[in-house]
N, C-alpha and C. Protein backbone atom coordinates (compact mmCIF):
# COMPACT_ATOMS: atom_id res chain seq x y z
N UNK A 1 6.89 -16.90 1.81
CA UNK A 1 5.56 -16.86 1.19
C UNK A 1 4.55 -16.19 2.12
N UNK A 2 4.86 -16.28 3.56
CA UNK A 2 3.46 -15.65 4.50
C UNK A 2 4.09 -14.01 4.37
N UNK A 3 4.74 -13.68 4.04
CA UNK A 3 4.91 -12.48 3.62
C UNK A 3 4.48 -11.70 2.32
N UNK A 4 4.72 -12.86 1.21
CA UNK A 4 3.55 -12.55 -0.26
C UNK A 4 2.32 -12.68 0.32
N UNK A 5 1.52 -13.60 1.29
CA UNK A 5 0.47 -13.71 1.43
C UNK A 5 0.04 -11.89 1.73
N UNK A 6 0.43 -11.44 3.23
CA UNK A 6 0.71 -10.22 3.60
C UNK A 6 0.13 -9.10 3.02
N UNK A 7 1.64 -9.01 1.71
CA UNK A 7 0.77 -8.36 0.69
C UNK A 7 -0.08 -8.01 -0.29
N UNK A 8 -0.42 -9.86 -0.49
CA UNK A 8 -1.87 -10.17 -1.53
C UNK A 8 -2.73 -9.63 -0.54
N UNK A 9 -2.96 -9.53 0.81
CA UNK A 9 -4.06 -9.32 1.52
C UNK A 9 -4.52 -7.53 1.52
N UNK A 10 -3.31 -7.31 1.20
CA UNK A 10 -3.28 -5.11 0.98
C UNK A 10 -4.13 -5.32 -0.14
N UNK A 11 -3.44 -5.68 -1.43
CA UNK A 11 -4.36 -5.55 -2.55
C UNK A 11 -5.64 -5.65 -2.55
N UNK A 12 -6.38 -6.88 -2.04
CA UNK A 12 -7.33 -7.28 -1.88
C UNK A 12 -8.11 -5.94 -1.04
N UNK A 13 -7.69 -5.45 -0.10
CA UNK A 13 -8.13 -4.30 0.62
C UNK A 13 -8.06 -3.18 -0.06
N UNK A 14 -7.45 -3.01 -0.97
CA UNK A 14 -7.87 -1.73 -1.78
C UNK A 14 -8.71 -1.74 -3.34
N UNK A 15 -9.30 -3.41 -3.31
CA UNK A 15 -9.98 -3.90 -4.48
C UNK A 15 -8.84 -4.01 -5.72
N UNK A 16 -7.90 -4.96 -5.39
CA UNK A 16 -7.10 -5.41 -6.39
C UNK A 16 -7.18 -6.84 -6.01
N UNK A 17 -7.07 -7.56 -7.17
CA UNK A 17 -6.38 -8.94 -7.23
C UNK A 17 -5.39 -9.61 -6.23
N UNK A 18 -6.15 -10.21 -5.18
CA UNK A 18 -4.87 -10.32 -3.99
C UNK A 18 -3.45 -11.41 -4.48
N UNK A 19 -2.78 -10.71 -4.97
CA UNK A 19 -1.67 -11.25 -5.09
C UNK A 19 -0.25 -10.62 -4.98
N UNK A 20 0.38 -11.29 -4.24
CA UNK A 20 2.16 -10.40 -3.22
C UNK A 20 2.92 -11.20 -3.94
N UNK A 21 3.85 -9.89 -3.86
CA UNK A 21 4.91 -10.50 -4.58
C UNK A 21 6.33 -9.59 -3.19
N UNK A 22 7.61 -10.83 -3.44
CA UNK A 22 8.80 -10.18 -2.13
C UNK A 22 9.98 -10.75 -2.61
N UNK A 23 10.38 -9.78 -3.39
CA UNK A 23 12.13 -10.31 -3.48
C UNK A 23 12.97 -10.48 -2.77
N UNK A 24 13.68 -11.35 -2.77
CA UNK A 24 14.69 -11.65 -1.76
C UNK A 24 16.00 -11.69 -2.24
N UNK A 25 17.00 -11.12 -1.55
CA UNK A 25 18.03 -10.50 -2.24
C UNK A 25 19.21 -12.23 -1.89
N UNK A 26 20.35 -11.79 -2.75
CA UNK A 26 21.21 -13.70 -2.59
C UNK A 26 20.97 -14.42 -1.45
N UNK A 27 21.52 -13.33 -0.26
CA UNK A 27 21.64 -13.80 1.27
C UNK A 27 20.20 -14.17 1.92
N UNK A 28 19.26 -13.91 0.84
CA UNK A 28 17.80 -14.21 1.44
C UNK A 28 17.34 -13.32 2.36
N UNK A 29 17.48 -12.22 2.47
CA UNK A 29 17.37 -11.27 3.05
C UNK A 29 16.08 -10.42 1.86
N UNK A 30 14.91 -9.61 2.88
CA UNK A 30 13.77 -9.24 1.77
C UNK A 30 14.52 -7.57 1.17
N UNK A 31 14.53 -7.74 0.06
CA UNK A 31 14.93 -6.27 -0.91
C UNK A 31 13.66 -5.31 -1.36
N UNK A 32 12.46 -6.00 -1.23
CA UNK A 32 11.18 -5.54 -2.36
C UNK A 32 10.15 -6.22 -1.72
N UNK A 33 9.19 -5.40 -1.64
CA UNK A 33 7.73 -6.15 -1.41
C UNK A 33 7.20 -5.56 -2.69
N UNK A 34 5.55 -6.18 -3.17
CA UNK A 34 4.87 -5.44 -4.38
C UNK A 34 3.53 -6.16 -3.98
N UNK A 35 2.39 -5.66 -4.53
CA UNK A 35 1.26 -6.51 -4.18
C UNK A 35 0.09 -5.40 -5.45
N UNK A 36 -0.65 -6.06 -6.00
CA UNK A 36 -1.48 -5.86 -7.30
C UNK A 36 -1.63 -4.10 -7.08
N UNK A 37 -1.83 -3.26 -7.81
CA UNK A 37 -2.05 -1.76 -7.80
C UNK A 37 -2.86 -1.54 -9.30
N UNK A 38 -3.04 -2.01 -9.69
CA UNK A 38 -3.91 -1.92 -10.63
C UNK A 38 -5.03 -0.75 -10.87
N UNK A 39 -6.00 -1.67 -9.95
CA UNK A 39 -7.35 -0.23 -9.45
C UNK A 39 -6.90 0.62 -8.74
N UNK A 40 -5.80 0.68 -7.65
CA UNK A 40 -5.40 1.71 -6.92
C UNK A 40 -4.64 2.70 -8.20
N UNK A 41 -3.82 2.40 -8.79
CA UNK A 41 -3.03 3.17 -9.89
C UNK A 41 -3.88 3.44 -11.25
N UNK A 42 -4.37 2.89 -11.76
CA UNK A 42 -4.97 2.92 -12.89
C UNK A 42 -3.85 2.56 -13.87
N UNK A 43 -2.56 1.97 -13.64
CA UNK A 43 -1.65 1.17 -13.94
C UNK A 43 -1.43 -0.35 -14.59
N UNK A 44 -1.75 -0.38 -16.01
CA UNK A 44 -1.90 -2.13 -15.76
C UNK A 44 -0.81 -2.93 -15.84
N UNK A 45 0.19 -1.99 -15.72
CA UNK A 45 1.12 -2.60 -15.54
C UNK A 45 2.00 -3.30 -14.08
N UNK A 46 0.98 -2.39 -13.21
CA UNK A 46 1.00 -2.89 -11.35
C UNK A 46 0.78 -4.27 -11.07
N UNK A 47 1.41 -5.12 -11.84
CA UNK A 47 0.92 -6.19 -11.20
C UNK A 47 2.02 -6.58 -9.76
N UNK A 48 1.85 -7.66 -8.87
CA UNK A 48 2.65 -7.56 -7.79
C UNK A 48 4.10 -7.64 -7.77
N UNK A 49 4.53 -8.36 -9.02
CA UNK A 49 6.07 -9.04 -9.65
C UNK A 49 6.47 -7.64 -10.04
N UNK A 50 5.92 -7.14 -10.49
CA UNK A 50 6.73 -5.86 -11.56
C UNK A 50 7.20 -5.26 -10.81
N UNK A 51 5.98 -4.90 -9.54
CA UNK A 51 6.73 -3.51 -8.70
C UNK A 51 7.34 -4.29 -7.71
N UNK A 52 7.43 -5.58 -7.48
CA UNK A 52 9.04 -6.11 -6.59
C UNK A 52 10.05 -5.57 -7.09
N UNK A 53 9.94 -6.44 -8.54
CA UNK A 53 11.46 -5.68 -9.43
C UNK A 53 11.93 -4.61 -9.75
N UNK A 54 10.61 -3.61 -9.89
CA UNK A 54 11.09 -2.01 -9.77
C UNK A 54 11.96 -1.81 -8.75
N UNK A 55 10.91 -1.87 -7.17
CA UNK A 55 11.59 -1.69 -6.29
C UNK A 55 12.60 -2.18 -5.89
N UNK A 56 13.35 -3.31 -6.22
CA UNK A 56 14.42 -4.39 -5.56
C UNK A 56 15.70 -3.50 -7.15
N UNK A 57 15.64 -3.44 -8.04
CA UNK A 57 16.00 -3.03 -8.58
C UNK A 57 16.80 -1.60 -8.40
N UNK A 58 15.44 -0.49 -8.05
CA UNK A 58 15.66 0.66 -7.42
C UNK A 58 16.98 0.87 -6.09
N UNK A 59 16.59 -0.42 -5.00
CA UNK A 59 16.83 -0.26 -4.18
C UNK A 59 18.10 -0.70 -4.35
N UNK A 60 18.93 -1.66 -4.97
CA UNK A 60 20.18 -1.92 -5.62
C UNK A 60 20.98 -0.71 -5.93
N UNK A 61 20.97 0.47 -6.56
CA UNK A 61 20.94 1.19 -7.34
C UNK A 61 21.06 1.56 -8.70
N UNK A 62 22.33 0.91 -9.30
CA UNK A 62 22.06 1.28 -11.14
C UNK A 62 22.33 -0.38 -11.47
N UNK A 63 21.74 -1.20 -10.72
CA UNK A 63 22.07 -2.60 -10.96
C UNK A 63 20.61 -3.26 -11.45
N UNK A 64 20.36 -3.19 -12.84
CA UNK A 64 19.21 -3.78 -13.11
C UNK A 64 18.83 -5.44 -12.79
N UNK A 65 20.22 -5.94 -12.90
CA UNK A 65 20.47 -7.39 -12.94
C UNK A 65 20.12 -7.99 -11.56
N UNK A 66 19.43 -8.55 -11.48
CA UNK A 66 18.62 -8.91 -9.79
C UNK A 66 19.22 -10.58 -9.59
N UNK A 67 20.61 -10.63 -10.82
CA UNK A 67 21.34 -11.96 -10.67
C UNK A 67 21.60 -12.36 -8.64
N UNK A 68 20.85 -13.62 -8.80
CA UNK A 68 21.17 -14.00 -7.31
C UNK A 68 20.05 -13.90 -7.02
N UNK A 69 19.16 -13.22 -6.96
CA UNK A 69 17.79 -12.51 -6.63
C UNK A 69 16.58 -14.25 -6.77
N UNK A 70 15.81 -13.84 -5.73
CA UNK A 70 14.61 -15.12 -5.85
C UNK A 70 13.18 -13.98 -5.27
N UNK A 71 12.09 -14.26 -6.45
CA UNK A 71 10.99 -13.67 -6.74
C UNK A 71 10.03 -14.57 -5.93
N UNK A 72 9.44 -14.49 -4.95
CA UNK A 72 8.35 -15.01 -4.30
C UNK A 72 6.32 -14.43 -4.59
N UNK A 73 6.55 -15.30 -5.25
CA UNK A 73 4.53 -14.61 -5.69
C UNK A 73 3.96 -15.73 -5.27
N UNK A 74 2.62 -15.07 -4.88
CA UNK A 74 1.79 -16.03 -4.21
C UNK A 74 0.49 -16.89 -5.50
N UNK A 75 0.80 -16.41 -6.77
CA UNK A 75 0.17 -16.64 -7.81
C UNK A 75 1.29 -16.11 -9.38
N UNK A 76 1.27 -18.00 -9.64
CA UNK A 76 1.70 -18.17 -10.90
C UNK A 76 1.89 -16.57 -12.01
N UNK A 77 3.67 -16.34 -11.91
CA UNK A 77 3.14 -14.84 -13.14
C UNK A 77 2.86 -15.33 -14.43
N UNK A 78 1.86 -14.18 -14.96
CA UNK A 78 1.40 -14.04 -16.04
C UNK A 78 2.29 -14.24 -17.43
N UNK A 79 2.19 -13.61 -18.49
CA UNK A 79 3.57 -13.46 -19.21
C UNK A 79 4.29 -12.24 -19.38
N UNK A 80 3.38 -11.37 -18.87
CA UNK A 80 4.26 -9.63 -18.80
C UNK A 80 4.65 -10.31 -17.73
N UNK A 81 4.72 -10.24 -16.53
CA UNK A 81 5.42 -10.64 -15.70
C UNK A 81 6.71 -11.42 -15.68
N UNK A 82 6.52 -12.78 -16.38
CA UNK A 82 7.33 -13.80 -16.50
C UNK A 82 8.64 -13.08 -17.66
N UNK A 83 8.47 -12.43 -18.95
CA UNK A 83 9.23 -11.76 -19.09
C UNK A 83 9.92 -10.51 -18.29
N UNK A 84 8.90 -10.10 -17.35
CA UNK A 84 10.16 -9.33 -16.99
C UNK A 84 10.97 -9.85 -15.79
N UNK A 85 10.53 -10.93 -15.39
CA UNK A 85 11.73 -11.67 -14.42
C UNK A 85 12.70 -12.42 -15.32
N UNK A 86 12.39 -12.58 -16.49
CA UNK A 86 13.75 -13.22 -17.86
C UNK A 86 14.26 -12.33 -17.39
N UNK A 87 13.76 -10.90 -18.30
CA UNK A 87 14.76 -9.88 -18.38
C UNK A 87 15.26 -9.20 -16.98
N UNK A 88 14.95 -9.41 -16.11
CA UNK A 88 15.92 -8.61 -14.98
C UNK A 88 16.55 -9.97 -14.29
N UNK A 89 16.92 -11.19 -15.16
CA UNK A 89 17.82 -12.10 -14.17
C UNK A 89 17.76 -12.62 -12.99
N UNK A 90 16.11 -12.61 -12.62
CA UNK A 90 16.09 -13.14 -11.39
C UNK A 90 16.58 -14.81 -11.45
N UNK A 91 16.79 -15.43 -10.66
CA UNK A 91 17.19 -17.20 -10.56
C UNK A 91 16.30 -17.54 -10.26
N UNK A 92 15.60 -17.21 -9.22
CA UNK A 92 14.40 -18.25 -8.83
C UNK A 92 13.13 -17.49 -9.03
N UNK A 93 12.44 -18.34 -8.75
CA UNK A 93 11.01 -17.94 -8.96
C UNK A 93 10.35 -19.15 -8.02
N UNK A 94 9.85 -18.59 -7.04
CA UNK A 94 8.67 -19.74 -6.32
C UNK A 94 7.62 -19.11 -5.77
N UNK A 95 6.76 -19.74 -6.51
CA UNK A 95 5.03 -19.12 -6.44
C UNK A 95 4.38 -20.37 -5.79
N UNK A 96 2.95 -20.00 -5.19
CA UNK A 96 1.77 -20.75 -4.76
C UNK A 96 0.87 -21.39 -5.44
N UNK A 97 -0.10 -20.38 -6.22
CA UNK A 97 -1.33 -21.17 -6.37
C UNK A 97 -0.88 -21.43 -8.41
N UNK A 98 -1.05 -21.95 -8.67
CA UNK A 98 -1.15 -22.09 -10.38
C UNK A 98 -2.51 -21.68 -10.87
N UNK A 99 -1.58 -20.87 -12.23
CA UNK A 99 -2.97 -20.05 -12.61
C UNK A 99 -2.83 -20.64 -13.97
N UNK A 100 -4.34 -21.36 -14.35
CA UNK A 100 -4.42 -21.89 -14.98
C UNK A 100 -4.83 -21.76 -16.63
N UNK A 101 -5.45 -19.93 -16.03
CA UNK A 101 -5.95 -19.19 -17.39
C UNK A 101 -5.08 -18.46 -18.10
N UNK A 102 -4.05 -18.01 -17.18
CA UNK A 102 -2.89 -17.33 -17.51
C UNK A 102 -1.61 -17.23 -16.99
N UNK A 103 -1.57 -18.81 -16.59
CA UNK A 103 0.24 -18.73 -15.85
C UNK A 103 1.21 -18.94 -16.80
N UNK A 104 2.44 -18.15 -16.84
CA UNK A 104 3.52 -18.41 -17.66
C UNK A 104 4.60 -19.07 -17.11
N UNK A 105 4.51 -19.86 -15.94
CA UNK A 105 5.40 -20.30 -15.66
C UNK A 105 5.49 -21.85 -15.54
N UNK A 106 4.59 -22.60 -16.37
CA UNK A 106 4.63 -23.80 -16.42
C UNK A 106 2.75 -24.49 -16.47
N UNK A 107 2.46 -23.59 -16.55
CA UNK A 107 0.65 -23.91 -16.35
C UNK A 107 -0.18 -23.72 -17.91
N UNK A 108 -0.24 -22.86 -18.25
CA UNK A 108 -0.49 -22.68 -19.69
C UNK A 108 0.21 -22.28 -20.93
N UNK A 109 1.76 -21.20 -20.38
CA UNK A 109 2.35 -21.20 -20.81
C UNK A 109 3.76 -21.63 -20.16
N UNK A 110 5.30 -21.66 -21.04
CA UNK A 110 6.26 -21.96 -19.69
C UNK A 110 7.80 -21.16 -20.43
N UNK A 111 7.04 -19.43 -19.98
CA UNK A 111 7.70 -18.67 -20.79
C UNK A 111 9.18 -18.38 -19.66
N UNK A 112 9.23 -18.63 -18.18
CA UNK A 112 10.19 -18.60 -18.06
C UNK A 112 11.52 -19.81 -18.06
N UNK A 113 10.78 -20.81 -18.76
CA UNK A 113 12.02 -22.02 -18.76
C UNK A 113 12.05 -21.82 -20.24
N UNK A 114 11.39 -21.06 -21.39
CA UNK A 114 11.46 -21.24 -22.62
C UNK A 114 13.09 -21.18 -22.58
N UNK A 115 13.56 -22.68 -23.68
CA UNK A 115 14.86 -22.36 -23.89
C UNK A 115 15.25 -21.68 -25.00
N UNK A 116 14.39 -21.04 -25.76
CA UNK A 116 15.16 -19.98 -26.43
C UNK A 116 15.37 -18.63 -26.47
N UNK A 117 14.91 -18.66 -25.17
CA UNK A 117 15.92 -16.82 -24.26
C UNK A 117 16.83 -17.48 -23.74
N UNK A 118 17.42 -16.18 -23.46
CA UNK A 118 18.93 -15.70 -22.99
C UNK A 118 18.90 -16.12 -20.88
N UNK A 119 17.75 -16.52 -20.91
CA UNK A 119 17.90 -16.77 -19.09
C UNK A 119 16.67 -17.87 -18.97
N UNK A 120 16.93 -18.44 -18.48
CA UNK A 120 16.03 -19.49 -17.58
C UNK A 120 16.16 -19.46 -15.88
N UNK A 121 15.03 -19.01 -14.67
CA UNK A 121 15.53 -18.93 -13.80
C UNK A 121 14.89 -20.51 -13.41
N UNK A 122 15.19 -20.85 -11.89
CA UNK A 122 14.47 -22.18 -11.44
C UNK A 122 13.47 -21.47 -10.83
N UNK A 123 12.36 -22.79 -11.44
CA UNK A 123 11.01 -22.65 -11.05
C UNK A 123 10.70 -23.45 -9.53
N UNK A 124 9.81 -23.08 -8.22
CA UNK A 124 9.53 -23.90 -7.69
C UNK A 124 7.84 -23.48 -7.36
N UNK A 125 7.25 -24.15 -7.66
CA UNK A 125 5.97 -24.15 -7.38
C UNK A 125 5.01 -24.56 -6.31
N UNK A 126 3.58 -23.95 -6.01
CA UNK A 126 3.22 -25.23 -5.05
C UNK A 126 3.35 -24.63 -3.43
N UNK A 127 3.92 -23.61 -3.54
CA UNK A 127 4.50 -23.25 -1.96
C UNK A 127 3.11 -22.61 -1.10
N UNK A 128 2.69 -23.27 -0.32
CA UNK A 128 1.70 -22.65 0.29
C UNK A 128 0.74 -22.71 -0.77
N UNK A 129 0.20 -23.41 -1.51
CA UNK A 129 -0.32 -23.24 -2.60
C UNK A 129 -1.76 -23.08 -2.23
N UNK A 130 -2.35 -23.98 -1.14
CA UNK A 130 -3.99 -23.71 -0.62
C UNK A 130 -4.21 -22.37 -0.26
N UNK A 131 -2.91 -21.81 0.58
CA UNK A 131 -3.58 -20.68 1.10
C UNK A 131 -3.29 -19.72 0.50
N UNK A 132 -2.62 -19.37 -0.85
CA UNK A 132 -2.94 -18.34 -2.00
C UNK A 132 -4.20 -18.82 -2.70
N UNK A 133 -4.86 -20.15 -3.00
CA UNK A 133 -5.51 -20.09 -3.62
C UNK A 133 -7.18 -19.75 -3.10
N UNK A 134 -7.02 -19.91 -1.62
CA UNK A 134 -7.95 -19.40 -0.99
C UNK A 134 -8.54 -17.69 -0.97
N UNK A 135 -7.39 -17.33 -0.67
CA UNK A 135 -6.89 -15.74 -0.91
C UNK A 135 -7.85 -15.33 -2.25
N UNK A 136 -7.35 -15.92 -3.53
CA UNK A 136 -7.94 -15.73 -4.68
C UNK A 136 -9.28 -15.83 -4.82
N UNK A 137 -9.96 -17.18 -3.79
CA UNK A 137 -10.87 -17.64 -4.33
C UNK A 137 -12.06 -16.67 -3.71
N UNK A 138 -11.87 -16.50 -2.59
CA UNK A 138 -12.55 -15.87 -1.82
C UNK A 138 -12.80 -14.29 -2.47
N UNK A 139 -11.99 -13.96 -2.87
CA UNK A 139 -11.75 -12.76 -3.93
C UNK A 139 -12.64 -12.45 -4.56
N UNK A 140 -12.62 -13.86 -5.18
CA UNK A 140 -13.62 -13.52 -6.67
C UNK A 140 -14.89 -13.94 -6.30
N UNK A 141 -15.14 -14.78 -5.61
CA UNK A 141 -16.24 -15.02 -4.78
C UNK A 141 -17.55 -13.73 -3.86
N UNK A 142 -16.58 -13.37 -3.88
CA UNK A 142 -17.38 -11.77 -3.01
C UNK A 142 -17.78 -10.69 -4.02
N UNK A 143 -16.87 -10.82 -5.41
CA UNK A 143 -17.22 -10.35 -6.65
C UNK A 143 -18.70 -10.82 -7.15
């Protein structure tokens, strides 16, 4: 997680949403970093999860399936997000702060344990959770 922190702190420095995201490949070894690109890209699809999985994906090579794979974000994903860790098979998922306006992973919505897809990964929440939510708060605060 002090490595999602890391890269929530880039975002934040280029006026994005500080939030990191760092895949970690079976052996727990890091495959992917990602952190918000949004305003930097004009992308809204940059959020920090996506471009882990691009990249961890990429870096695999024609192996979309990130089976084994554990997604570290420092803030609850959204539901574009949360579907696309269904769909690329990640297992885990452990995030920090819970987002309460728009988390899909057990906060407002709980689209990645929904049991009627084809994958459920394990959720662990809570990790470092003050100091992503500080990250955030301070964020929007200076806004």
């Amino acid at each position: 997680m002090r490595l999602a922190l890391d890269e929530a702190a880039l975002a934040a420095r280029s006026g994005d949403v500080p939030v990191g995201a760092v895949m970690l490949s079976p052996d727990g070894t890091v495959l992917a970093t990602g952190h918000n690109e949004r305003e930097a890209t004009g992308d809204p699809t940059a959020h920090a999860e996506i471009l882990a999985i691009r990249r961890a994906a990429g870096k695999l090579g024609d192996a979309w399936r990130l089976t084994g794979c554990t997604l570290v974000v420092t803030l609850e994903p959204c539901t574009m997000c949360a579907g696309a860790i269904v769909q690329s098979r990640v297992d885990r998922v452990v995030f920090g702060a819970l987002d309460e306006k728009a988390g899909a992973a057990g906060s407002l919505w709980d689209v990645v344990r929904d049991r009627r897809l084809n994958h459920r990964p394990e959720v662990i929440h809570g990790v470092l959770a003050d100091e992503c939510s500080v990250l955030l708060t301070a964020f929007f605060r200076d806004r």
